[in-house]
N, C-alpha and C. Protein backbone atom coordinates (compact mmCIF):
# COMPACT_ATOMS: atom_id res chain seq x y z
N UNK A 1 38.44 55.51 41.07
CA UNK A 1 38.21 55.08 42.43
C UNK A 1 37.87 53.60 42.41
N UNK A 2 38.44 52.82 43.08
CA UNK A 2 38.27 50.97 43.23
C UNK A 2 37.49 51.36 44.31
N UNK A 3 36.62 50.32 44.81
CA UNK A 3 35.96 50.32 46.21
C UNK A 3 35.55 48.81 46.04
N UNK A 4 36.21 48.45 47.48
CA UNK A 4 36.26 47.03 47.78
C UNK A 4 34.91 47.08 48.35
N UNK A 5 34.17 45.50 47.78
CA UNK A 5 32.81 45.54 47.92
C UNK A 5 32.57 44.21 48.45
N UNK A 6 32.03 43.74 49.21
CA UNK A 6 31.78 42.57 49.60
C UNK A 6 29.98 42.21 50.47
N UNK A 7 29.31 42.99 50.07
CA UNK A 7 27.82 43.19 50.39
C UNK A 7 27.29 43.07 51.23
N UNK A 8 28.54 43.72 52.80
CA UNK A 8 28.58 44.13 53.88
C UNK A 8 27.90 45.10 54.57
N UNK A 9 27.47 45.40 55.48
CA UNK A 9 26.75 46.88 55.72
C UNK A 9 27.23 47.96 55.35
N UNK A 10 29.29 47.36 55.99
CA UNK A 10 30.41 48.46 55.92
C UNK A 10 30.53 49.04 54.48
N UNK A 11 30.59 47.36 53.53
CA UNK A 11 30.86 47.87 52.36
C UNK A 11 29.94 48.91 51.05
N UNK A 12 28.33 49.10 52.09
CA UNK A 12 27.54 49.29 51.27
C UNK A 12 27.97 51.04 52.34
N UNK A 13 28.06 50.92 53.15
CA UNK A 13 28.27 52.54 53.97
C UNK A 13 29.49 53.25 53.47
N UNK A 14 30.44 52.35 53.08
CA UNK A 14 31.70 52.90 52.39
C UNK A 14 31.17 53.39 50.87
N UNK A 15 30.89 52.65 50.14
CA UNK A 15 30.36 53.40 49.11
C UNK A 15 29.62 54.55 48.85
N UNK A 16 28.21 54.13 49.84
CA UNK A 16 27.22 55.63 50.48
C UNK A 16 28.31 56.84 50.88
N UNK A 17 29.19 56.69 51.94
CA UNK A 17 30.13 57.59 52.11
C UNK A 17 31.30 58.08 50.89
N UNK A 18 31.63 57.64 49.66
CA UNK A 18 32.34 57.58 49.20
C UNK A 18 31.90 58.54 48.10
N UNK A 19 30.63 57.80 47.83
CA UNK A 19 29.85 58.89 46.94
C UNK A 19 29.21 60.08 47.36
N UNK A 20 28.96 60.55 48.24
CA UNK A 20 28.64 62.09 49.16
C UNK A 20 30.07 62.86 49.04
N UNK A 21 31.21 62.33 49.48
CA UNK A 21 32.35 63.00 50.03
C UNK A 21 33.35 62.93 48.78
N UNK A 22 33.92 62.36 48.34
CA UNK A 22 34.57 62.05 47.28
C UNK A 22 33.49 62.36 45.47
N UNK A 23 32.88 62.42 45.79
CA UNK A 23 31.78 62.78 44.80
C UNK A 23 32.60 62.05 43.14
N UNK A 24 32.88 60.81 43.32
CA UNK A 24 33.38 60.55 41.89
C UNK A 24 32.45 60.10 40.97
N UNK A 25 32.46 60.05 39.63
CA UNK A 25 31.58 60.17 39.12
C UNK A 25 31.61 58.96 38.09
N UNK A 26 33.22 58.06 38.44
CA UNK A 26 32.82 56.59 37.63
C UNK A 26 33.77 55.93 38.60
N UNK A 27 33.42 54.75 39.22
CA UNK A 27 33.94 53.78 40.12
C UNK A 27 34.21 52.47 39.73
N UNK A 28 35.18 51.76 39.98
CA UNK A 28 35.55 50.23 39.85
C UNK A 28 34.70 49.64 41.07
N UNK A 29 33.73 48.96 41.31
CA UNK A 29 33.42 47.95 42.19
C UNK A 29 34.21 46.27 41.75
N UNK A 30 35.05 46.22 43.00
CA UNK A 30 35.51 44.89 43.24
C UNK A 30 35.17 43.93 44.11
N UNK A 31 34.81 42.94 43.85
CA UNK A 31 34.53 41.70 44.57
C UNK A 31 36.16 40.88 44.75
N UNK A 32 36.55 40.39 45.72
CA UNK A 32 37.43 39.25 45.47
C UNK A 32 36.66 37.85 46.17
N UNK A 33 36.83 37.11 45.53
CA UNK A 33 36.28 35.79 46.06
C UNK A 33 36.98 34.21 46.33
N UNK A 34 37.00 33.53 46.85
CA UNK A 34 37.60 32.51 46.90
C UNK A 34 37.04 31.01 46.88
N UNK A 35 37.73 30.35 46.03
CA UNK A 35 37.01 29.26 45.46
C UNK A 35 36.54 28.33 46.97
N UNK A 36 35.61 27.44 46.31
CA UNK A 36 35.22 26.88 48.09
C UNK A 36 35.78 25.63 48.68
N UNK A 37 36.77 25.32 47.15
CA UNK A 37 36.96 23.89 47.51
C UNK A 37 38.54 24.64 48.54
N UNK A 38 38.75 25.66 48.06
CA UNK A 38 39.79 26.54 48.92
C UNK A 38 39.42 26.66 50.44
N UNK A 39 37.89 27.50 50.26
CA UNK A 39 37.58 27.63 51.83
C UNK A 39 37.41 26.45 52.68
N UNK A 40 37.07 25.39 51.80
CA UNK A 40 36.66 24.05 53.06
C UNK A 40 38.26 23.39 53.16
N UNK A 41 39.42 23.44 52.30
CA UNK A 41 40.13 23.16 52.65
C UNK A 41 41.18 23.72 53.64
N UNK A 42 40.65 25.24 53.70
CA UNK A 42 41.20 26.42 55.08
C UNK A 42 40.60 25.78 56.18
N UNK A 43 39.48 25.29 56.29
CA UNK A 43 38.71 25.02 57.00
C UNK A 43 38.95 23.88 57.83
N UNK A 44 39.29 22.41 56.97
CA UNK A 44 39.32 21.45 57.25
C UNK A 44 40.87 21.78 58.47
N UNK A 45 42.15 22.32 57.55
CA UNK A 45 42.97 22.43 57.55
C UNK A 45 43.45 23.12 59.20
N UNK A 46 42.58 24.28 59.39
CA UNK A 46 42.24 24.57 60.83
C UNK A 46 41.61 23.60 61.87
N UNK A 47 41.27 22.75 61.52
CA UNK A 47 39.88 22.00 62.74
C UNK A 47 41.18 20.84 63.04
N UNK A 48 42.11 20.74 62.23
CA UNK A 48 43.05 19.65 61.90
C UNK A 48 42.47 18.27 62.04
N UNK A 49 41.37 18.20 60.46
CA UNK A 49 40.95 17.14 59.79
C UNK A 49 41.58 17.03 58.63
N UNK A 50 41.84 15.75 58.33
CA UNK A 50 42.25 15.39 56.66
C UNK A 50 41.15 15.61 55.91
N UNK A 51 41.35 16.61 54.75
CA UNK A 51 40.76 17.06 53.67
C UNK A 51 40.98 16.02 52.60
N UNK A 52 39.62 15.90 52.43
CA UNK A 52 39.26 14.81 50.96
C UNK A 52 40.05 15.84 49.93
N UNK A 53 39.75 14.69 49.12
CA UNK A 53 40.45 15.20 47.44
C UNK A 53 39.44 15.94 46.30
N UNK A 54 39.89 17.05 46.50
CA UNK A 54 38.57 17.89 45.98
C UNK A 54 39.38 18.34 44.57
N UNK A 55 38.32 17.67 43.72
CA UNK A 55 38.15 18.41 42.40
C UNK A 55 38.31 19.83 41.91
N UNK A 56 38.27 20.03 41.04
CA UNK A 56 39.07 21.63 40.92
C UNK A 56 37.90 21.60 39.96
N UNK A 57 37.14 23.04 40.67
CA UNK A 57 35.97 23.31 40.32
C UNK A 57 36.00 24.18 39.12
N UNK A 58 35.45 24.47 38.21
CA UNK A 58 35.46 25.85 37.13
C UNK A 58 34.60 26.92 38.26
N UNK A 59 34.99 28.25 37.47
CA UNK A 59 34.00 29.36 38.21
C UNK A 59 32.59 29.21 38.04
N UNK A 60 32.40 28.31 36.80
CA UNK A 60 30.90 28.59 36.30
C UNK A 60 30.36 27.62 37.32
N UNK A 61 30.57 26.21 37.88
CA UNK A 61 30.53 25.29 38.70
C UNK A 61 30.27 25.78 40.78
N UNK A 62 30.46 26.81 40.71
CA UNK A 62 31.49 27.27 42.05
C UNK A 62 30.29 28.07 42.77
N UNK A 63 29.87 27.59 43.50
CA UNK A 63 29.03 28.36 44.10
C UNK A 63 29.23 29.95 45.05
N UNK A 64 30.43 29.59 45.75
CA UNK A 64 31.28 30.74 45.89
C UNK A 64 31.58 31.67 45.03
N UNK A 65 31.92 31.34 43.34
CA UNK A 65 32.14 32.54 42.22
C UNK A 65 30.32 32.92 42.07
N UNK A 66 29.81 32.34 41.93
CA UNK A 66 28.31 32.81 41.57
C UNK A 66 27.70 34.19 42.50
N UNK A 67 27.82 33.59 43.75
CA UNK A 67 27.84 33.82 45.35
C UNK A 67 28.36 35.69 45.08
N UNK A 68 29.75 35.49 44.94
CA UNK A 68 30.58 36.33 44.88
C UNK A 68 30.04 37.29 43.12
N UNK A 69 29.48 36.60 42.48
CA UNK A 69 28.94 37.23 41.07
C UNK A 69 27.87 38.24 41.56
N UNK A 70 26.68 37.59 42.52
CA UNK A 70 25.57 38.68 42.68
C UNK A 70 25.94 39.67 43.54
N UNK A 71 27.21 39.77 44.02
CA UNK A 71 27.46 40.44 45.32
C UNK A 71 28.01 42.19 44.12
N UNK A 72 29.16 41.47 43.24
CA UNK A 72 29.37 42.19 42.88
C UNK A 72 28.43 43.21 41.51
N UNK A 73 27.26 42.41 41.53
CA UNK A 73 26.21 43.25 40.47
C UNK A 73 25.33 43.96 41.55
N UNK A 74 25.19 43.51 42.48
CA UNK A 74 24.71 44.57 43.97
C UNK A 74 25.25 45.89 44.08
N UNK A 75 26.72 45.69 44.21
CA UNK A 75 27.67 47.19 43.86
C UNK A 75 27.89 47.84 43.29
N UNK A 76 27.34 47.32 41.75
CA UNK A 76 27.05 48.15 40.57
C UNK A 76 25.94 48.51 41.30
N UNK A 77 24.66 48.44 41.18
CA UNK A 77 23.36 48.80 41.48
C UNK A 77 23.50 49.54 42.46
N UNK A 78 24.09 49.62 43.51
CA UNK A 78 24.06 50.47 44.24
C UNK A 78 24.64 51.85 44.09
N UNK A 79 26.46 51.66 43.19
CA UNK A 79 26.39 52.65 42.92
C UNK A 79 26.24 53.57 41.50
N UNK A 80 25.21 52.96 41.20
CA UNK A 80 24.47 53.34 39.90
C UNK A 80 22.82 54.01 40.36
N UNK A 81 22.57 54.05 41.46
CA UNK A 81 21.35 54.57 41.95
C UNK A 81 21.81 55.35 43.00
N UNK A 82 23.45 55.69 43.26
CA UNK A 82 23.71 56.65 43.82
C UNK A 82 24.60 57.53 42.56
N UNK A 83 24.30 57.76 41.46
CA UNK A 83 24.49 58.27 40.06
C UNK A 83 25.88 58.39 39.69
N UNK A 84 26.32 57.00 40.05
CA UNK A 84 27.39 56.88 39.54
C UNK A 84 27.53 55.91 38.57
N UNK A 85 28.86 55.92 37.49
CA UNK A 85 29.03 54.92 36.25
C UNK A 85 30.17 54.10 36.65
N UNK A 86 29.30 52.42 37.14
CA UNK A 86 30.27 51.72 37.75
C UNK A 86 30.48 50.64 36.94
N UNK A 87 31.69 50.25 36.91
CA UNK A 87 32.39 48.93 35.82
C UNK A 87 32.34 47.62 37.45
N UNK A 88 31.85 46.35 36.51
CA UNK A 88 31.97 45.45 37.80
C UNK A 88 33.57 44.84 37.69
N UNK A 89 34.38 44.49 38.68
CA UNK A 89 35.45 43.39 38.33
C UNK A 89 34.98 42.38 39.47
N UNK A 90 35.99 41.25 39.74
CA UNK A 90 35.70 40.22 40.34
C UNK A 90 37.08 39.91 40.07
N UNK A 91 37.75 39.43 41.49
CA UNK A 91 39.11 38.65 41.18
C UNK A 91 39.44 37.47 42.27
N UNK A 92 39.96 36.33 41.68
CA UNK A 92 40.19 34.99 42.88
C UNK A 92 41.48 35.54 43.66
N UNK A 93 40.66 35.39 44.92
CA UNK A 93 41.97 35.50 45.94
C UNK A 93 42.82 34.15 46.18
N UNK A 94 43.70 34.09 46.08
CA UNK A 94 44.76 33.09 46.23
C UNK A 94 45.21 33.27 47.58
N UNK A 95 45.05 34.22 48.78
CA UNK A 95 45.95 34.41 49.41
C UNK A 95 45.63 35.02 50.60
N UNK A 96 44.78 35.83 50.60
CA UNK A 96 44.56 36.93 51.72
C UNK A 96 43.45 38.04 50.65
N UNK A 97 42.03 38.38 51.33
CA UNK A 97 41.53 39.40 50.38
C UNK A 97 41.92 40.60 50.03
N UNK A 98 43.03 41.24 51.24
CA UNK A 98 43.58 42.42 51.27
C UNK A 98 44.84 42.09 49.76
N UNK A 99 45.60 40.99 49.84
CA UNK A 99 46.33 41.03 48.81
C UNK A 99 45.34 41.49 47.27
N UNK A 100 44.38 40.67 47.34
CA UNK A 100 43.29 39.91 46.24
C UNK A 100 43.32 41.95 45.70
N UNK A 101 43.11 42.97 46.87
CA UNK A 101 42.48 44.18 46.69
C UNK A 101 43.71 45.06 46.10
N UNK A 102 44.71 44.76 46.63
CA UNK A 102 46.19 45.40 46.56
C UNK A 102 46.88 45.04 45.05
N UNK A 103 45.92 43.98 44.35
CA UNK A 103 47.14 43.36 43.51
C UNK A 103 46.16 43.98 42.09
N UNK A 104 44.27 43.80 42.58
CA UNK A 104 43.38 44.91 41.71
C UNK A 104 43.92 46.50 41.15
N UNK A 105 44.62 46.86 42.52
CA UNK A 105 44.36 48.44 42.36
C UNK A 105 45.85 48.18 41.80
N UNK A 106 47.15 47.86 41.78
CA UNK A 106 47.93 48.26 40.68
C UNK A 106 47.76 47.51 39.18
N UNK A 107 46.54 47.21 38.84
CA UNK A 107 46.47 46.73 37.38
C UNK A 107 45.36 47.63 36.95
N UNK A 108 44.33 47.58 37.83
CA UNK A 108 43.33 48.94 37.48
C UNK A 108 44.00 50.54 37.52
N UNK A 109 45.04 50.91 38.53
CA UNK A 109 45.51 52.13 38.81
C UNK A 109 44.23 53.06 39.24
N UNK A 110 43.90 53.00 40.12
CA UNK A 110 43.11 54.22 40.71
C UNK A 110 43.54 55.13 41.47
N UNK A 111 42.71 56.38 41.90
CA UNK A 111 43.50 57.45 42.14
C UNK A 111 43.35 57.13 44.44
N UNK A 112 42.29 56.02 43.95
CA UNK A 112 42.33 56.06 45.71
C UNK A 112 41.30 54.35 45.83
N UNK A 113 41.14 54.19 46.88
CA UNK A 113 40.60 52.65 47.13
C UNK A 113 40.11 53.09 48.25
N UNK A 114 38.27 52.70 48.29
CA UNK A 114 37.42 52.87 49.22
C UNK A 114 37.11 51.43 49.54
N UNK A 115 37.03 51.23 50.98
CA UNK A 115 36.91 49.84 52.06
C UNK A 115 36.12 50.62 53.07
N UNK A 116 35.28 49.87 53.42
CA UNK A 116 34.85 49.72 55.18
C UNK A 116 35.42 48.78 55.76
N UNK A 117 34.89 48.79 57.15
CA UNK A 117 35.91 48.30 58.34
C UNK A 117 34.76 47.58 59.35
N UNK A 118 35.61 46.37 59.56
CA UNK A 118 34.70 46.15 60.72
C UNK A 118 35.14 47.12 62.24
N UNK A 119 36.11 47.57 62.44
CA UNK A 119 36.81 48.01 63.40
C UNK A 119 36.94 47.14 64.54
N UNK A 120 37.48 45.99 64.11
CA UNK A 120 37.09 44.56 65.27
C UNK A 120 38.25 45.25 66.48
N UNK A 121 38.38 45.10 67.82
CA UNK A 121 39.20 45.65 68.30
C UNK A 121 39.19 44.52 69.56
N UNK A 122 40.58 44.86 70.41
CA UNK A 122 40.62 44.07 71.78
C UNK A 122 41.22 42.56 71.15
N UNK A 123 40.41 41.53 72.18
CA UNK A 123 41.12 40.08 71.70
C UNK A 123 40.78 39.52 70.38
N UNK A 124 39.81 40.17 69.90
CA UNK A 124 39.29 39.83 68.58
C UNK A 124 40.38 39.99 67.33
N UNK A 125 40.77 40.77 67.57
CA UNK A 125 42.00 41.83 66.36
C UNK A 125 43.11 40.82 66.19
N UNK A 126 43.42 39.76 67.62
CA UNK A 126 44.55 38.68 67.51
C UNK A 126 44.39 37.76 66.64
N UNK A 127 42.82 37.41 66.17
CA UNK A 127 42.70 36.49 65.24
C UNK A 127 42.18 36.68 63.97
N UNK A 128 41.62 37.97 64.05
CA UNK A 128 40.81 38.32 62.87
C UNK A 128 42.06 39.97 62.20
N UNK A 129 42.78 39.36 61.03
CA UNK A 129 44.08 40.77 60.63
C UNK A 129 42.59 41.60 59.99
N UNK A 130 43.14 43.09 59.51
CA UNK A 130 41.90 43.29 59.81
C UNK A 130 42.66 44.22 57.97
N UNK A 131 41.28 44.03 56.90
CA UNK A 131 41.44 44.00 55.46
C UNK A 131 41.80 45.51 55.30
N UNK A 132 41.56 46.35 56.06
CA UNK A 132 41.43 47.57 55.84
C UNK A 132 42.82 47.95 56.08
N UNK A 133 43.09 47.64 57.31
CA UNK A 133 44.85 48.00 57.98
C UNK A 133 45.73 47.49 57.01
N UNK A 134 45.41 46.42 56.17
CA UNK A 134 46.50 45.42 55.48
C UNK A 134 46.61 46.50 53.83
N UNK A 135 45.61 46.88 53.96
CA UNK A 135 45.39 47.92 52.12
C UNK A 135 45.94 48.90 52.49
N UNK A 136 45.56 49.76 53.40
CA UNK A 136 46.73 50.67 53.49
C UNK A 136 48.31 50.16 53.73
N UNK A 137 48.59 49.13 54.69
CA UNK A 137 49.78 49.46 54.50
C UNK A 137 51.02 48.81 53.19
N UNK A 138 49.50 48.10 52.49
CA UNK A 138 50.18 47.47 51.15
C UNK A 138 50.34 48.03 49.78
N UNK A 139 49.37 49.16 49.71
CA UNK A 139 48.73 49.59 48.60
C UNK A 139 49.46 50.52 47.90
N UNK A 140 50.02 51.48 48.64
CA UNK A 140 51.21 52.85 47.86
C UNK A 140 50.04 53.94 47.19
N UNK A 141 48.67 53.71 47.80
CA UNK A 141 47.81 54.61 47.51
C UNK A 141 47.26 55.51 48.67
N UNK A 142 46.34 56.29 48.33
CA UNK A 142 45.62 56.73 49.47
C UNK A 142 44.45 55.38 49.66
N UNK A 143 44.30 55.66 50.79
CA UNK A 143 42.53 54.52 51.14
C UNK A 143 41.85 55.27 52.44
N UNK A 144 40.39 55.41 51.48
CA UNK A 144 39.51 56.24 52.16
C UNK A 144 38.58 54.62 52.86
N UNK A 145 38.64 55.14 54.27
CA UNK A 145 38.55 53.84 55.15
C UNK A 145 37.26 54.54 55.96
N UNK A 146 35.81 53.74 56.17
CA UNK A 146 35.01 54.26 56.41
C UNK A 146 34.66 53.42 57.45
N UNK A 147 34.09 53.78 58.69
CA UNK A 147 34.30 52.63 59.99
C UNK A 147 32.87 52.62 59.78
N UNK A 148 32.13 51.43 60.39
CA UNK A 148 31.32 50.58 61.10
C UNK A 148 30.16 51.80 61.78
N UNK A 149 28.88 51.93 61.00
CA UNK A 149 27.75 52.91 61.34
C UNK A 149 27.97 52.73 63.80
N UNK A 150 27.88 53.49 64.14
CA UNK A 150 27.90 53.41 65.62
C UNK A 150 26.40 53.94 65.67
N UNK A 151 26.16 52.55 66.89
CA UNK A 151 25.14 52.51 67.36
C UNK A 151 24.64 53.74 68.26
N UNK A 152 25.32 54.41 68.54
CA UNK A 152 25.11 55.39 69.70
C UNK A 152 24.78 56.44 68.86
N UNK A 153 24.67 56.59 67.53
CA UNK A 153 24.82 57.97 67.18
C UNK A 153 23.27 58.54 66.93
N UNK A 154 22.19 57.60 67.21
CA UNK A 154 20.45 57.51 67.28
C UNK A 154 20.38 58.27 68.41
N UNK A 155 21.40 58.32 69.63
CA UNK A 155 21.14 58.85 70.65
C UNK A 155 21.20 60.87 70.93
């Protein structure tokens, strides 16, 4: 079982859910991360400012890989105190995180790939593609897709 981890509420409820229902008993936790001189140049690139000339950082340098390092020893820990035996990976997205997750699970081969969801919906969904919709329809696996705790359910 891969389970995309990103130290989300979703991603920590997808796991909680993953391990009750699916009851597996050794998990891949994946992080994908992206370098920052990447994100400020997405960034710049959107605001349509000229982006300085940015150095090409190592991971050890990268505050984003570090960033992205404790996230993914979180997901061990978590699901290691929900008694499971979890291996950490970590992989640079080049592209899109859904690819980053899609391109994990055919080199790992798992039997399924657990994600949460923001379930962004309405005008929001036009700008924000949404990681969960993109793994299923990229993946050639099953994906156990766990939505967003609802507030109403206290009621």
């Amino acid at each position: 079982m891969l389970i995309a981890y990103d130290g989300s509420d979703e991603a920590k409820r997808a796991l909680e859910y993953a391990s009750q229902l699916l009851k597996p008993q050794q998990v891949d936790i994946l992080t994908a991360w992206e370098p920052l001189h990447r994100q400020a140049a997405r960034a710049a690139s959107g605001a349509g400012m000229k982006q300085a000339d940015w150095s090409q950082l190592s991971e050890d340098g990268d505050p984003a890989y570090d960033e992205a390092l404790n996230t993914c020893r979180e997901g061990v820990a978590l699901a290691e105190s929900l008694g499971l035996v979890a291996r950490a990976h970590m992989v640079e997205s080049t592209t899109a995180i859904w690819s980053a997750i899609v391109d994990a699970a055919e080199e790992l081969k798992p039997d399924v790939i657990v994600t949460g969801t923001r379930a962004v919906t309405g005008i929001r969904s036009l700008w924000q593609s949404s990681t969960a919709d993109n793994v299923v329809n990229h993946a050639g696996l099953p994906v156990f897709i766990v939505p967003p705790e609802n507030d109403d359910e206290d009621e």
